[in-house]
N, C-alpha and C. Protein backbone atom coordinates (compact mmCIF):
# COMPACT_ATOMS: atom_id res chain seq x y z
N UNK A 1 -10.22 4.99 14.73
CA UNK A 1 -10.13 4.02 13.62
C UNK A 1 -11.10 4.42 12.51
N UNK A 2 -11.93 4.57 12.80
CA UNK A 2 -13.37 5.41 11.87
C UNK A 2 -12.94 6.30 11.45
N UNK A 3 -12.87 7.39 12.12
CA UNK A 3 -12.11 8.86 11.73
C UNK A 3 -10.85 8.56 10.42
N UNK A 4 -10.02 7.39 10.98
CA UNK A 4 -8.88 7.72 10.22
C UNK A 4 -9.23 6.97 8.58
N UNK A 5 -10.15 5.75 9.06
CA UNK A 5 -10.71 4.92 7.69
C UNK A 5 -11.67 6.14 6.59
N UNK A 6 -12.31 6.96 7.39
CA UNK A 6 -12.77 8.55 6.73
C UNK A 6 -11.90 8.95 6.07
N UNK A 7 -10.98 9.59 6.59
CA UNK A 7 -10.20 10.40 6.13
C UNK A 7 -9.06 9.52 5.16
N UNK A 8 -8.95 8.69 4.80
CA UNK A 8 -8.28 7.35 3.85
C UNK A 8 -8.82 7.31 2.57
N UNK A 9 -10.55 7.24 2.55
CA UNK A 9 -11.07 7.06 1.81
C UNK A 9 -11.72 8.27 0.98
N UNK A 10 -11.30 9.07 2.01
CA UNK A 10 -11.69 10.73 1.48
C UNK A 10 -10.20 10.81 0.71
N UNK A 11 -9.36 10.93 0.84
CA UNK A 11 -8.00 11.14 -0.20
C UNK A 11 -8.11 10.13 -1.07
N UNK A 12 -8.20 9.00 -0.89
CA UNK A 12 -8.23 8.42 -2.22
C UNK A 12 -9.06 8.45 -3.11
N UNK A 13 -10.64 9.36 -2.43
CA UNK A 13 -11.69 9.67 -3.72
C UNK A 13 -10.64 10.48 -4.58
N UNK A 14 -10.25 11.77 -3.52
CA UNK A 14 -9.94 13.06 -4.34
C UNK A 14 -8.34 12.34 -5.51
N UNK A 15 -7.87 11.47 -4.98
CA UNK A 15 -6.58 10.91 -5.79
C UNK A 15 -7.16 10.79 -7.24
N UNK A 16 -8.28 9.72 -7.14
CA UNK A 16 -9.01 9.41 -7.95
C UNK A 16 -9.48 10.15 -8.87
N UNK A 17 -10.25 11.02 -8.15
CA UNK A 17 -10.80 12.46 -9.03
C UNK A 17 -9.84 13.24 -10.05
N UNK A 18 -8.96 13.21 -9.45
CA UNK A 18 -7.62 14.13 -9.69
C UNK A 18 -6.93 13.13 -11.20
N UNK A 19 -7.02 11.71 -11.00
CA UNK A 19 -6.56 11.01 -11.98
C UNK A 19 -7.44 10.77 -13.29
N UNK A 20 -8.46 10.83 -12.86
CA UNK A 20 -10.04 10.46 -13.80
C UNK A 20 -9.89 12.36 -14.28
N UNK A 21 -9.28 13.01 -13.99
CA UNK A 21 -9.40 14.61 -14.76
C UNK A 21 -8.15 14.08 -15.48
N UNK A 22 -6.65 14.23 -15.26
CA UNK A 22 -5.92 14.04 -15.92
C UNK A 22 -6.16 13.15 -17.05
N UNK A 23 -6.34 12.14 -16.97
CA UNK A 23 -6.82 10.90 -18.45
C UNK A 23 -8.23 12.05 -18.93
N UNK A 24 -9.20 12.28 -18.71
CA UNK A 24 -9.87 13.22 -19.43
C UNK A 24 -9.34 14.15 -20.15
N UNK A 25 -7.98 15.10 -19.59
CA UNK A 25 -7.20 16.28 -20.55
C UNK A 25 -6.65 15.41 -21.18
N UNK A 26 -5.95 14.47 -21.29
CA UNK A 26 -4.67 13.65 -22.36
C UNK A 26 -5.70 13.08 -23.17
N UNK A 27 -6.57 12.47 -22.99
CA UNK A 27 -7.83 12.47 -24.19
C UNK A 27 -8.37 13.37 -25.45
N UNK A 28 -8.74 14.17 -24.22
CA UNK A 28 -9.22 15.86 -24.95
C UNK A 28 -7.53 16.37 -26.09
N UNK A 29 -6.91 16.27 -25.37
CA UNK A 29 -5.38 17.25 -25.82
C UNK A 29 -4.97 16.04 -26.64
């Protein structure tokens, strides 16, 4: 349950990350 709540919250940082770059280029561009 731990392991999997880890690994949940670890993809949705990187989702995050990944979305918070995109709105940064459509800003920039």
């Amino acid at each position: 349950m731990t392991c999997y709540g880890s690994v949940k919250v670890k993809k949705w940082a990187v989702i995050k990350a990944a979305l918070g770059a995109l709105v940064v280029l459509l800003i920039v561009f």
